[in-house]
PDB file of N, CA and C in Angstrom:
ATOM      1  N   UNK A   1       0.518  27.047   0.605  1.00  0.00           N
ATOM      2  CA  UNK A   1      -0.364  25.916   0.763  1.00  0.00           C
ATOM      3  C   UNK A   1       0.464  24.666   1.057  1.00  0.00           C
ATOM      4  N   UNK A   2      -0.148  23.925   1.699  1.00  0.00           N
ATOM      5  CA  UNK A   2       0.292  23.083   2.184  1.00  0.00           C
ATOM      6  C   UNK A   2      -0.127  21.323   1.506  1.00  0.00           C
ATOM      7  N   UNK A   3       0.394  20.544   1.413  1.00  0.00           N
ATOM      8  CA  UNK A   3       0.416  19.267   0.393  1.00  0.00           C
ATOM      9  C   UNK A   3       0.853  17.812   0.974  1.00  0.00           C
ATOM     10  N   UNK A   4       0.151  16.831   0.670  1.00  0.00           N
ATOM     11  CA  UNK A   4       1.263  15.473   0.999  1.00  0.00           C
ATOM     12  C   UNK A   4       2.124  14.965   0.245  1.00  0.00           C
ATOM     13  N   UNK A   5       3.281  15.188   0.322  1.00  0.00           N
ATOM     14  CA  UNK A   5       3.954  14.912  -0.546  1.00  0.00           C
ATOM     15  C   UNK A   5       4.440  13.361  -0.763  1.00  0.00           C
ATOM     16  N   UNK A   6       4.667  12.589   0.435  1.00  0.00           N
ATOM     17  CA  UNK A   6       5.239  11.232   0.213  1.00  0.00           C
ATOM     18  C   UNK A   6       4.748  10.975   1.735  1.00  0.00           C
ATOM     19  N   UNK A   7       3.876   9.210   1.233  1.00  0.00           N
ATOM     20  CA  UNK A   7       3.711   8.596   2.338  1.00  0.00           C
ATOM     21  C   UNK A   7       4.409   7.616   2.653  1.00  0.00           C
ATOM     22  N   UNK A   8       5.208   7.758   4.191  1.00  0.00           N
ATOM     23  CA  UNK A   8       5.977   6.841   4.328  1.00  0.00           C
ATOM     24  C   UNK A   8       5.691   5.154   5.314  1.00  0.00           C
ATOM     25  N   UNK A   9       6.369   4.412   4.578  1.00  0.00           N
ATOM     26  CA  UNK A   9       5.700   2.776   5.052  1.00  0.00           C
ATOM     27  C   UNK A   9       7.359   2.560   5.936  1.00  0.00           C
ATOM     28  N   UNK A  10       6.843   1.812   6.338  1.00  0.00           N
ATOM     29  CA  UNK A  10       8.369   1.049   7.434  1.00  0.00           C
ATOM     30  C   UNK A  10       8.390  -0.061   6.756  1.00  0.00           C
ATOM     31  N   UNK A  11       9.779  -0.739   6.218  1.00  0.00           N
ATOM     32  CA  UNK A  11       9.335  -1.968   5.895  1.00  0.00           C
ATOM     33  C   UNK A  11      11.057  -2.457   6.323  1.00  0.00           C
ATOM     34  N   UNK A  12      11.055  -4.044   6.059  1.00  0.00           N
ATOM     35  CA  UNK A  12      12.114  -5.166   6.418  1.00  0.00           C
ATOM     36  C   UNK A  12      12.682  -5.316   5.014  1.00  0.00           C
ATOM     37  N   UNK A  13      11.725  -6.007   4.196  1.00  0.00           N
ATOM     38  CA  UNK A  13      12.219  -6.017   2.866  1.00  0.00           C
ATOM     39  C   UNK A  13      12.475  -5.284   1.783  1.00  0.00           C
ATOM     40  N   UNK A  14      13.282  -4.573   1.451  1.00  0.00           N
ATOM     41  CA  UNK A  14      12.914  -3.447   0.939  1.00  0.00           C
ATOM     42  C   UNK A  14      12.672  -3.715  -0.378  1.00  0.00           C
ATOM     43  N   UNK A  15      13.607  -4.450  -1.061  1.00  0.00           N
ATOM     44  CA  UNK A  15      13.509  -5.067  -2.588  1.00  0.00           C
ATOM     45  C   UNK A  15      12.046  -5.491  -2.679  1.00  0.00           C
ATOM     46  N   UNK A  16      11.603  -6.634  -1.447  1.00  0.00           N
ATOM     47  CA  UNK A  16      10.412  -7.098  -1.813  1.00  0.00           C
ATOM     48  C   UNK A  16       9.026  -5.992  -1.804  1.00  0.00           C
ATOM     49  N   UNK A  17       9.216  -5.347  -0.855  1.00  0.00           N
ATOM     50  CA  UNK A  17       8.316  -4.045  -0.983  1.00  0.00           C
ATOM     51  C   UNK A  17       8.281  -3.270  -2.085  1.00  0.00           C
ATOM     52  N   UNK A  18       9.711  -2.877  -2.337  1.00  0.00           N
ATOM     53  CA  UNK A  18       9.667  -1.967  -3.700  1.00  0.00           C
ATOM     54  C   UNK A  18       8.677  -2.671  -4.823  1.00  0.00           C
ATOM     55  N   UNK A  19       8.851  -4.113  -5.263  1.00  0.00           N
ATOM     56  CA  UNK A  19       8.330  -4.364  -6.058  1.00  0.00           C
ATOM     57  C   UNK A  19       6.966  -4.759  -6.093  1.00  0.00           C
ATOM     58  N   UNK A  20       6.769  -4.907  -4.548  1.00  0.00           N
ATOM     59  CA  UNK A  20       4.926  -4.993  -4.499  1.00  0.00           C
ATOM     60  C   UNK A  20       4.215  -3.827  -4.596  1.00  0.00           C
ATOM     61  N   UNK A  21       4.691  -2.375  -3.910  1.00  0.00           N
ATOM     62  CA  UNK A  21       4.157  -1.452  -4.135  1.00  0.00           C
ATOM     63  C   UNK A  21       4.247  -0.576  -5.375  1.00  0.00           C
ATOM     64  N   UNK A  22       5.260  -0.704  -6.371  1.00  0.00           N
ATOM     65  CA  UNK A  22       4.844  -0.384  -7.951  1.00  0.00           C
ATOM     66  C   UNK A  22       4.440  -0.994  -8.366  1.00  0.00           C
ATOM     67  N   UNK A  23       4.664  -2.126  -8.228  1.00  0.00           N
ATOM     68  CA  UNK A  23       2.895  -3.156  -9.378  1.00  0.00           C
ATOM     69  C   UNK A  23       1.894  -2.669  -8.471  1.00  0.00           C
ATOM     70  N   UNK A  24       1.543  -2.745  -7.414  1.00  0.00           N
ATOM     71  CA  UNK A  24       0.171  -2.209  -6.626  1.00  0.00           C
ATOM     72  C   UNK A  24      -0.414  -1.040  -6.954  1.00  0.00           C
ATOM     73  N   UNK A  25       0.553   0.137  -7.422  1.00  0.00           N
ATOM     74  CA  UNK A  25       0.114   1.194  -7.548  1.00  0.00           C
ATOM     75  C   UNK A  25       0.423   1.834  -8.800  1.00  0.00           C
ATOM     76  N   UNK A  26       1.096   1.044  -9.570  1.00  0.00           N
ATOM     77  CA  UNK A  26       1.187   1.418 -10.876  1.00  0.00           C
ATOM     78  C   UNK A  26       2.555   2.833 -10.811  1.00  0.00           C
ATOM     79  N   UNK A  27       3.338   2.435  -9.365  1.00  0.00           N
ATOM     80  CA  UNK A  27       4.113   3.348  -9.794  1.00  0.00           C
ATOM     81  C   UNK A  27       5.543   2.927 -10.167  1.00  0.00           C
ATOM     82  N   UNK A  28       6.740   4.177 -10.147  1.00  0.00           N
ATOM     83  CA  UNK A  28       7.454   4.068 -10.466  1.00  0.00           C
ATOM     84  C   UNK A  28       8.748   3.947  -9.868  1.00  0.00           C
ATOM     85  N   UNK A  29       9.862   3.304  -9.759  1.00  0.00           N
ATOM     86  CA  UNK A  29      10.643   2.763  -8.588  1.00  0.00           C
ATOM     87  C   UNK A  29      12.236   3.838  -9.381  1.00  0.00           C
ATOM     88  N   UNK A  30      13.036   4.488  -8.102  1.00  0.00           N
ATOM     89  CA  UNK A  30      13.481   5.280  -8.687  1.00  0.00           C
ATOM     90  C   UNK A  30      14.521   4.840  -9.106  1.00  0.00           C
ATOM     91  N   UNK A  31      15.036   5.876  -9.647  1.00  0.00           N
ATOM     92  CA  UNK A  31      16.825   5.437 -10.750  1.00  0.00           C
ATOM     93  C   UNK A  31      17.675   4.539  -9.928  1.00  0.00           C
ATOM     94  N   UNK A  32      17.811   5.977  -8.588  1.00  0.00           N
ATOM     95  CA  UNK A  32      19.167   5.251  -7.567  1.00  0.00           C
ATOM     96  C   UNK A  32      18.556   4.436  -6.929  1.00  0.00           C
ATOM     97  N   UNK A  33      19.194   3.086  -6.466  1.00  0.00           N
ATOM     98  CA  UNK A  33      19.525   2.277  -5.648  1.00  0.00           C
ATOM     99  C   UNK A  33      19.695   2.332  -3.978  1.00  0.00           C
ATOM    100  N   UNK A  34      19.320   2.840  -3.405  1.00  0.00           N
ATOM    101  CA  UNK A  34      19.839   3.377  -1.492  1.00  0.00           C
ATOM    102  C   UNK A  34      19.284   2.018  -1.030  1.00  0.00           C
ATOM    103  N   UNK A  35      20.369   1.797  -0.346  1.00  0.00           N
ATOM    104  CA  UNK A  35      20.069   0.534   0.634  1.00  0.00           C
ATOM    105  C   UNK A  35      19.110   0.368   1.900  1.00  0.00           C
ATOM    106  N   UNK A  36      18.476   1.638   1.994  1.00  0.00           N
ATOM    107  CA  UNK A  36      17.571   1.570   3.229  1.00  0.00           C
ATOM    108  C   UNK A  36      16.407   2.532   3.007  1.00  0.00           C
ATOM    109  N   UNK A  37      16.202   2.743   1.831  1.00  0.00           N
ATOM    110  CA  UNK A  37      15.565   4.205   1.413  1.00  0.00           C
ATOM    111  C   UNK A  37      14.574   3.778  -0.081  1.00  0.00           C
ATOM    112  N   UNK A  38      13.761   3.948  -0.676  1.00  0.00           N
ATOM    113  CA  UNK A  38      13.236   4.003  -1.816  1.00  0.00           C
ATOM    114  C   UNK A  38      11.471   5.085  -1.996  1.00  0.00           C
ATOM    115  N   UNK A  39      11.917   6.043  -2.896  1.00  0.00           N
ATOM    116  CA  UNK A  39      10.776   7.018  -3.365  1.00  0.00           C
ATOM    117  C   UNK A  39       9.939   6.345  -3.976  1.00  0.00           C
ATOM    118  N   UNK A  40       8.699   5.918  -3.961  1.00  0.00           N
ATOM    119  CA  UNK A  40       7.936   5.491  -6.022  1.00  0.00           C
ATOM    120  C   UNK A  40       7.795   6.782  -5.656  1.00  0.00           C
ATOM    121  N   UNK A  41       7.359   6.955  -6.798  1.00  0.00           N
ATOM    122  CA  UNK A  41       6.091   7.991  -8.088  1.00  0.00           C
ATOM    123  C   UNK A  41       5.581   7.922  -8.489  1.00  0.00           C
ATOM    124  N   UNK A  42       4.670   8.268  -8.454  1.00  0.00           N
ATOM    125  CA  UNK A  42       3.057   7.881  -9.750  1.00  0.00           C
ATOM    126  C   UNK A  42       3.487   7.769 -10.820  1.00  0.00           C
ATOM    127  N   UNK A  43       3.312   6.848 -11.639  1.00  0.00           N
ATOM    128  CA  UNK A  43       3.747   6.580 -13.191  1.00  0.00           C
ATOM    129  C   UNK A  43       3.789   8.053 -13.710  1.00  0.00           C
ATOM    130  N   UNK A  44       2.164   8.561 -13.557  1.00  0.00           N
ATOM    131  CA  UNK A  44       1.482   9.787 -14.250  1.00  0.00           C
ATOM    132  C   UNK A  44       1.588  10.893 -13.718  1.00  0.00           C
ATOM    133  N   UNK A  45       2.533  10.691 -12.729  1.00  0.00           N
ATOM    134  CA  UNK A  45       2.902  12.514 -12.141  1.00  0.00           C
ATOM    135  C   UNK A  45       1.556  12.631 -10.853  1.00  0.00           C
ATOM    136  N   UNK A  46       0.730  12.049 -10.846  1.00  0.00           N
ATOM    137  CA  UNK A  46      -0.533  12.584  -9.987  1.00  0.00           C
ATOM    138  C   UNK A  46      -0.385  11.687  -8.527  1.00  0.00           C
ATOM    139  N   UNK A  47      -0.348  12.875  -7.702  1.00  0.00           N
ATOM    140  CA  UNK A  47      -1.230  12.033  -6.471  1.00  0.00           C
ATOM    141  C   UNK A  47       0.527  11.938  -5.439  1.00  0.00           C
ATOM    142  N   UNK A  48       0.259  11.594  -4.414  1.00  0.00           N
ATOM    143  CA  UNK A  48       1.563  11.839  -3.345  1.00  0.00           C
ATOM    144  C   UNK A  48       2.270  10.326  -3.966  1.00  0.00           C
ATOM    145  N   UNK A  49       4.077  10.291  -3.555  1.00  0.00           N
ATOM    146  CA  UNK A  49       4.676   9.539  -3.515  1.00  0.00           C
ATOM    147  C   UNK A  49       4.573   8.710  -2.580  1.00  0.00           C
ATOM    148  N   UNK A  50       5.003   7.607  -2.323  1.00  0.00           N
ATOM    149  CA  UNK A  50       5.001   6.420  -1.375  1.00  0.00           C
ATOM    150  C   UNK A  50       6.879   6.440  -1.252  1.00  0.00           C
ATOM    151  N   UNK A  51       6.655   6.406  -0.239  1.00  0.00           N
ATOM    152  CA  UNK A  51       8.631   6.300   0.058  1.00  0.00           C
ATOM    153  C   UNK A  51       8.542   4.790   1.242  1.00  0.00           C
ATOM    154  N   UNK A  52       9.481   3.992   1.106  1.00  0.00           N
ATOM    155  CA  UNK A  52       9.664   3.081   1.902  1.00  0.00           C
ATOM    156  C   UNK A  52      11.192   2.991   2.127  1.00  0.00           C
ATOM    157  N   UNK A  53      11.009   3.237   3.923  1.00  0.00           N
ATOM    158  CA  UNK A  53      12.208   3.062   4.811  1.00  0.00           C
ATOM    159  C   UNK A  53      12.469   2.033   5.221  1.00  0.00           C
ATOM    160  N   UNK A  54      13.494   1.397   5.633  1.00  0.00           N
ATOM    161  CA  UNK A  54      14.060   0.141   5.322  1.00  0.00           C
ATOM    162  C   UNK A  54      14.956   0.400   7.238  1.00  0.00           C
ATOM    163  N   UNK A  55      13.210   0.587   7.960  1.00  0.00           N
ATOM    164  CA  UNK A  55      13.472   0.789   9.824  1.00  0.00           C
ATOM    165  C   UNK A  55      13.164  -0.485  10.379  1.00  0.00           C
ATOM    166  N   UNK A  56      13.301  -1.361  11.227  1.00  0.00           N
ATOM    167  CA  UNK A  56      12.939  -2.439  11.982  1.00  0.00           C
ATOM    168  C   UNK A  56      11.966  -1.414  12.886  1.00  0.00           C
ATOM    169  N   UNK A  57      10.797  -1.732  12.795  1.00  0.00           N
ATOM    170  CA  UNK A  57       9.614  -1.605  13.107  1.00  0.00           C
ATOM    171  C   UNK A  57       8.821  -2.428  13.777  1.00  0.00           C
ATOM    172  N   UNK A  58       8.077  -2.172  15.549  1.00  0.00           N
ATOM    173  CA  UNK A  58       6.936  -3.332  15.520  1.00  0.00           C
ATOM    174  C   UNK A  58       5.331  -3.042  14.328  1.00  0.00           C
ATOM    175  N   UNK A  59       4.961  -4.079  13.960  1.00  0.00           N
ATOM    176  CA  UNK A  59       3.920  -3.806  13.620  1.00  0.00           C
ATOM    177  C   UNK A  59       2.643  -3.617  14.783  1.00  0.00           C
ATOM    178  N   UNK A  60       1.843  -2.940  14.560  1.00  0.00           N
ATOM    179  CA  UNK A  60       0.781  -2.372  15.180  1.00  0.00           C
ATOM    180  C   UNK A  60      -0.569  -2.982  14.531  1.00  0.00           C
ATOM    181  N   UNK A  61      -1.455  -3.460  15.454  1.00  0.00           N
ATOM    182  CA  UNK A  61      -2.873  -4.150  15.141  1.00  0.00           C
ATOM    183  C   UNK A  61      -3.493  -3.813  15.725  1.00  0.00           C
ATOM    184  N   UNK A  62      -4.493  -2.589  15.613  1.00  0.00           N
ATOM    185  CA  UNK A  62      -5.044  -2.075  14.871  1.00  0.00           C
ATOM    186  C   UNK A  62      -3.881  -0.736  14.049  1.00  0.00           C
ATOM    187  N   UNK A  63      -3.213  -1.107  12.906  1.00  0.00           N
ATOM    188  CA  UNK A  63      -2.722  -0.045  12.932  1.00  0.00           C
ATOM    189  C   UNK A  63      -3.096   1.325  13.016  1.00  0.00           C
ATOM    190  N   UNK A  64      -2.232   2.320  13.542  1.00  0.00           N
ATOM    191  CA  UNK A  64      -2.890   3.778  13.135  1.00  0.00           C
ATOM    192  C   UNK A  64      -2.813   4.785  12.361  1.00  0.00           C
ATOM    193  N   UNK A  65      -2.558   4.050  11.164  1.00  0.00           N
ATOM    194  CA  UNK A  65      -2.668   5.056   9.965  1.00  0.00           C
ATOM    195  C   UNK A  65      -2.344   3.664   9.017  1.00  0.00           C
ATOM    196  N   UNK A  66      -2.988   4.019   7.704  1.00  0.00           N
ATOM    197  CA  UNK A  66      -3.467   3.394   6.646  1.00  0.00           C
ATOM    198  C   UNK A  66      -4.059   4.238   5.303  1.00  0.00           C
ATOM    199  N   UNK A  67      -3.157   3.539   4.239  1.00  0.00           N
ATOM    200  CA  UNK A  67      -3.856   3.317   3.173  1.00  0.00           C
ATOM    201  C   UNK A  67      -5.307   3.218   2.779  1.00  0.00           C
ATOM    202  N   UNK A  68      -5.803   4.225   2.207  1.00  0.00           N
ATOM    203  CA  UNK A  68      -7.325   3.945   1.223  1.00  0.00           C
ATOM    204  C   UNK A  68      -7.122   4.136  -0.066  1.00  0.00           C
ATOM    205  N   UNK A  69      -7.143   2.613  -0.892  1.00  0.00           N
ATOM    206  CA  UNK A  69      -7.231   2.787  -1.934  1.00  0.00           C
ATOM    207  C   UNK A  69      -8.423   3.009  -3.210  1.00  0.00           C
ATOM    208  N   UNK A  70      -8.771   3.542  -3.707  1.00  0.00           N
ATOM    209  CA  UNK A  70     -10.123   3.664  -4.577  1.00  0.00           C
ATOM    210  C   UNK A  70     -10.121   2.920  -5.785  1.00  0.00           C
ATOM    211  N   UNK A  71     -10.932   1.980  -6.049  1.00  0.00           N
ATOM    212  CA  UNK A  71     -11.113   0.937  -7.085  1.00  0.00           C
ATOM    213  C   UNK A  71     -12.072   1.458  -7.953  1.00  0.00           C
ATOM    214  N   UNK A  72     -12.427   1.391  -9.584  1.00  0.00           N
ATOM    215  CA  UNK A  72     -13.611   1.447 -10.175  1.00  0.00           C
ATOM    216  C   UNK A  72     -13.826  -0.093 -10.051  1.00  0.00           C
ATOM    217  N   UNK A  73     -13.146  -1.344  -9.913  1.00  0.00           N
ATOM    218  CA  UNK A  73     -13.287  -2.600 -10.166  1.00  0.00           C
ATOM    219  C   UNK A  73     -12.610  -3.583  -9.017  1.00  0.00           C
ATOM    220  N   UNK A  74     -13.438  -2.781  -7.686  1.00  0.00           N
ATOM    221  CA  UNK A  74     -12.896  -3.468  -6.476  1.00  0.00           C
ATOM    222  C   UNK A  74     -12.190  -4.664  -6.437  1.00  0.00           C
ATOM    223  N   UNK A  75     -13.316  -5.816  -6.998  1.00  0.00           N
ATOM    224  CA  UNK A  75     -12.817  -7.228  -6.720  1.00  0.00           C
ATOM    225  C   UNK A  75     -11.559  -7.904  -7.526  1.00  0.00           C
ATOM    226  N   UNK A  76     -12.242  -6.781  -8.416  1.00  0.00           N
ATOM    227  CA  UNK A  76     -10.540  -7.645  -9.722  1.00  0.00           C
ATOM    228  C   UNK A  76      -8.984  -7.191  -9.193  1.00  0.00           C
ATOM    229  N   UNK A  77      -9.442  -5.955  -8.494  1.00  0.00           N
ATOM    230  CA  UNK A  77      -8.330  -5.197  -7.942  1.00  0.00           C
ATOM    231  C   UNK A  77      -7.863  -5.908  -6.495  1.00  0.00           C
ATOM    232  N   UNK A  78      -9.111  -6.112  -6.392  1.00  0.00           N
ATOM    233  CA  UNK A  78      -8.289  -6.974  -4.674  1.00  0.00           C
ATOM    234  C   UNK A  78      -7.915  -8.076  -5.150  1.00  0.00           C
ATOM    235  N   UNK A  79      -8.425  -9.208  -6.368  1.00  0.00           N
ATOM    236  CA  UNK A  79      -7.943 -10.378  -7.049  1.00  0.00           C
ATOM    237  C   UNK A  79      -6.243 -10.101  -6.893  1.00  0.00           C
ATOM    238  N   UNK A  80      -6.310  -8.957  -7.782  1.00  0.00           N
ATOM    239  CA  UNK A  80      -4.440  -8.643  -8.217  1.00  0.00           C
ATOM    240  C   UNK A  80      -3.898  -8.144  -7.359  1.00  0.00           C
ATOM    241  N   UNK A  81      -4.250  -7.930  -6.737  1.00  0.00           N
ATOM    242  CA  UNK A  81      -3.081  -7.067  -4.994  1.00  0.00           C
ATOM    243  C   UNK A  81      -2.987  -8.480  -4.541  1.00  0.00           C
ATOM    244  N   UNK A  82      -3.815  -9.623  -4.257  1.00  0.00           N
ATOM    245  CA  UNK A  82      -3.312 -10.596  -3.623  1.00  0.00           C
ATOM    246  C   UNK A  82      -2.621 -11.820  -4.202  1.00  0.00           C
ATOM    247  N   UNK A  83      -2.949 -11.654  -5.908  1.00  0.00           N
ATOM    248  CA  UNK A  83      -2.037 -12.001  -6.746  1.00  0.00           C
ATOM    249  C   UNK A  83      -0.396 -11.333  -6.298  1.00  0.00           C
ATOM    250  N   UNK A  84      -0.251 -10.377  -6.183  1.00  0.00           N
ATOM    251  CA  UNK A  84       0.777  -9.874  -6.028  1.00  0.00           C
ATOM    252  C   UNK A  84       1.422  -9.812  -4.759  1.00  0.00           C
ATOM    253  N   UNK A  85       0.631 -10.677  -3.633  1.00  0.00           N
ATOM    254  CA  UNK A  85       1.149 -10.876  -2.797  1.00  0.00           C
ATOM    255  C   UNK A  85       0.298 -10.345  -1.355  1.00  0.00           C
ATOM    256  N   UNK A  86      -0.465  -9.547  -1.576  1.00  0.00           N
ATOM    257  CA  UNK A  86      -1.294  -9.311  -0.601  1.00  0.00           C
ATOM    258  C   UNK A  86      -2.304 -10.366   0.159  1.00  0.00           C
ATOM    259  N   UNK A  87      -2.958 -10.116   1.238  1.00  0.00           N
ATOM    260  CA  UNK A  87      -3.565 -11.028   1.852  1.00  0.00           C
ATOM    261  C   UNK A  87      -4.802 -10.446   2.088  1.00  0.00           C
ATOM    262  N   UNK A  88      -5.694 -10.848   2.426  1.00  0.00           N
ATOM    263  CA  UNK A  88      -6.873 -10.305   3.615  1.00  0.00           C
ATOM    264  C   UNK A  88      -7.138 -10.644   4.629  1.00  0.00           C
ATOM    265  N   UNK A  89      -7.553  -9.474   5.265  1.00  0.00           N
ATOM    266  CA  UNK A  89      -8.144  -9.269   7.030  1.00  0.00           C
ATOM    267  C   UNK A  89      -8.961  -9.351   6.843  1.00  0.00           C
ATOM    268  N   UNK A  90      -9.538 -10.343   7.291  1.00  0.00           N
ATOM    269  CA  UNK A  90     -10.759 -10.767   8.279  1.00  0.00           C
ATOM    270  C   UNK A  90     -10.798  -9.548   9.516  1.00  0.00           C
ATOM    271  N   UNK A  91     -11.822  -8.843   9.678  1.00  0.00           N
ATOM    272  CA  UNK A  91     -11.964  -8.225  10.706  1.00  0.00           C
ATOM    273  C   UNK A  91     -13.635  -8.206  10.874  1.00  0.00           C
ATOM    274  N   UNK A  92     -13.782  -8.723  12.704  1.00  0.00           N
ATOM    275  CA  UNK A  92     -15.440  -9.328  12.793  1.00  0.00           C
ATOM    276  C   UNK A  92     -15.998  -7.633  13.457  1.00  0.00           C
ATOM    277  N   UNK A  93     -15.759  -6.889  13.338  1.00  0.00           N
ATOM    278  CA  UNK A  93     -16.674  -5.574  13.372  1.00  0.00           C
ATOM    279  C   UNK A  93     -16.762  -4.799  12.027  1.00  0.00           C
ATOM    280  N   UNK A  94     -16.118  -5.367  11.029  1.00  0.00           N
ATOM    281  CA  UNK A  94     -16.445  -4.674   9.424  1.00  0.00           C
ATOM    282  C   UNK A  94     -18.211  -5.159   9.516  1.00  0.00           C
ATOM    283  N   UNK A  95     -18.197  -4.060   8.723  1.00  0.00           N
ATOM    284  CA  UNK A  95     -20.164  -4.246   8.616  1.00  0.00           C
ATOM    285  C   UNK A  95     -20.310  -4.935   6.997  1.00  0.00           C
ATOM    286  N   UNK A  96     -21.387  -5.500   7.069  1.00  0.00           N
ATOM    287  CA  UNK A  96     -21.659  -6.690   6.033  1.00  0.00           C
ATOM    288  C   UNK A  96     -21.875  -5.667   4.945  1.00  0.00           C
ATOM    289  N   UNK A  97     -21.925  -4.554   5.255  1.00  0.00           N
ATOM    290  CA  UNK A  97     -22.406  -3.634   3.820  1.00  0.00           C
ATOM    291  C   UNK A  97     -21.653  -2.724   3.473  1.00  0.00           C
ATOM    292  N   UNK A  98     -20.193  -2.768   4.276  1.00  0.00           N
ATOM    293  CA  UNK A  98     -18.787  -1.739   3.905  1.00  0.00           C
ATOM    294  C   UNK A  98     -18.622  -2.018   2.364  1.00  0.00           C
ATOM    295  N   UNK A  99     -18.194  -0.703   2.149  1.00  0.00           N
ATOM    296  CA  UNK A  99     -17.209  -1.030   0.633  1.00  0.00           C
ATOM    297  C   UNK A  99     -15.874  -0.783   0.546  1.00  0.00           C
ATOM    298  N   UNK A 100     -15.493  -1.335   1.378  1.00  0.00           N
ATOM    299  CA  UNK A 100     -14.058  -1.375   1.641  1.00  0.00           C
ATOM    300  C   UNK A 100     -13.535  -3.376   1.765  1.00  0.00           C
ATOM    301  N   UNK A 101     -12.519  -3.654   1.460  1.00  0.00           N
ATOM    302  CA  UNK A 101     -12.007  -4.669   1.729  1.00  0.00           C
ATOM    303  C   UNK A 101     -10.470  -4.282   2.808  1.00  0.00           C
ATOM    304  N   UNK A 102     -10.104  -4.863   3.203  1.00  0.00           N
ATOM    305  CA  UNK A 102      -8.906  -5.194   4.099  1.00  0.00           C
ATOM    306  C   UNK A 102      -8.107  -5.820   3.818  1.00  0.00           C
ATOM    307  N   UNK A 103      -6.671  -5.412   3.259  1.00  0.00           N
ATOM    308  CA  UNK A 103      -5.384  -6.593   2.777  1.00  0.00           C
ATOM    309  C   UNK A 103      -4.479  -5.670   3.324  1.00  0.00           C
ATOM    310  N   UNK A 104      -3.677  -6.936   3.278  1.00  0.00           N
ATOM    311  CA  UNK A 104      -2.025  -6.579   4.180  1.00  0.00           C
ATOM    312  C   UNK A 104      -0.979  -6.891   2.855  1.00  0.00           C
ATOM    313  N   UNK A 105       0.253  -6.007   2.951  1.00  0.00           N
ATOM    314  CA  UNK A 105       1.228  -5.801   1.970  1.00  0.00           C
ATOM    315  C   UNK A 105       1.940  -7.412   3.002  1.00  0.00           C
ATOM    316  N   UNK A 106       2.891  -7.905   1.779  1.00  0.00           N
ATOM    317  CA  UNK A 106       3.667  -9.067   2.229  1.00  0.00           C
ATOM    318  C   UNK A 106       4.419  -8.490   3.866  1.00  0.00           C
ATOM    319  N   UNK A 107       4.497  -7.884   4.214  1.00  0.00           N
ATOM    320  CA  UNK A 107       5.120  -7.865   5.637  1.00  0.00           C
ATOM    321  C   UNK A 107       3.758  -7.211   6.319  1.00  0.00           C
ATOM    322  N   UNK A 108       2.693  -7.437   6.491  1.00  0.00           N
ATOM    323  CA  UNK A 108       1.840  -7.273   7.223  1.00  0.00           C
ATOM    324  C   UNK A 108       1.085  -5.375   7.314  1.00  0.00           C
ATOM    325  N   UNK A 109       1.427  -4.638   6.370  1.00  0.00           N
ATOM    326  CA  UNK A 109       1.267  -3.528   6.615  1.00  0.00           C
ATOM    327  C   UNK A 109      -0.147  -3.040   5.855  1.00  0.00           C
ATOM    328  N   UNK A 110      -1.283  -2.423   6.829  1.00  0.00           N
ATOM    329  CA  UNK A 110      -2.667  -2.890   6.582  1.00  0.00           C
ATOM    330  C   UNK A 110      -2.757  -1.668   5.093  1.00  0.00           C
ATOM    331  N   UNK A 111      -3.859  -2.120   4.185  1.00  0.00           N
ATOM    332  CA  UNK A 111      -4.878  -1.178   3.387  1.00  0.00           C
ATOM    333  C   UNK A 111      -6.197  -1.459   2.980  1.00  0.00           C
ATOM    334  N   UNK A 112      -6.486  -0.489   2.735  1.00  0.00           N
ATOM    335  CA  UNK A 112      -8.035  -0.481   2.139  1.00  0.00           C
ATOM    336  C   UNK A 112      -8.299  -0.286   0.872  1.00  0.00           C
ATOM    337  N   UNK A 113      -8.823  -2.051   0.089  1.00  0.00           N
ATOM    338  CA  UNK A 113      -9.569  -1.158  -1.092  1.00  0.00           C
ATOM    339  C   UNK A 113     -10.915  -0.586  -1.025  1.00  0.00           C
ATOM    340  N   UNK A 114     -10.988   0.632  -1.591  1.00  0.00           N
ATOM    341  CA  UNK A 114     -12.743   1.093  -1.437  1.00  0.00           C
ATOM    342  C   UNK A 114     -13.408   0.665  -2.816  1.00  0.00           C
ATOM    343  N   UNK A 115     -14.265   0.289  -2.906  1.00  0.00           N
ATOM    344  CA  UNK A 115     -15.207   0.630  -4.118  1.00  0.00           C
ATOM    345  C   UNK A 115     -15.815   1.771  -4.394  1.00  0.00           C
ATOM    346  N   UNK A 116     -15.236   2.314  -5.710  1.00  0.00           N
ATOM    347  CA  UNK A 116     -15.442   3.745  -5.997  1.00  0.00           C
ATOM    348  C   UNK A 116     -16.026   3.858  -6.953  1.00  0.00           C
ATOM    349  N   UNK A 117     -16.468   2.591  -7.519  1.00  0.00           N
ATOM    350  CA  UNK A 117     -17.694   2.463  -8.624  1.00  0.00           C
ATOM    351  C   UNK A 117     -19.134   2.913  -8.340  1.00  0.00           C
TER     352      UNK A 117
END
């Protein structure tokens, strides 16, 4: 059988990424140190890793592939992702009755929170 094991992000900053995406996701940033490389892990063992490569990348608008994240407490959750540095997209073809929101990680890299309440 087949599995996802680690999703990988392109990023510039890597320090600054590392530390937005374990507070974002509650995961865990690993032992070693690699200068162009970093695994999280789910705090709790569950669910695929996030690895961020440390590639000079263009960014892409509309990107083509993205993050869906699932909220029981959408808004408080999008509150603290942009506490933590996230932003939101405005995008004028979202429908007025999506349950999804649109934020970008500090270097522009798109996700979705869903409401899963």
């Amino acid at each position: 059988m087949i599995r996802v094991g680690s999703i990988v992000i392109r990023v510039d900053d890597l320090q600054r990424q590392t530390e937005f995406w374990t507070a974002a996701l509650d995961y865990v940033p690993p032992a070693d140190d690699s200068e162009d490389f970093r695994l999280l892990r789910p705090r709790d063992g569950g669910g695929p890793n996030v690895s961020l490569d440390r590639v000079r990348s263009t960014l892409q608008i509309p990107p083509r592939i993205h993050l869906d994240l699932y909220a029981e407490d959408q808004a408080a959750e999008v509150e603290r992702l942009k506490a933590l540095g996230a932003t939101e997209v405005h995008w004028d073809k979202r429908p007025p009755d999506a349950d999804y929101v649109i934020l970008a990680d500090p270097e522009g890299n798109r996700f979705c929170v869903v409401d899963a309440g």
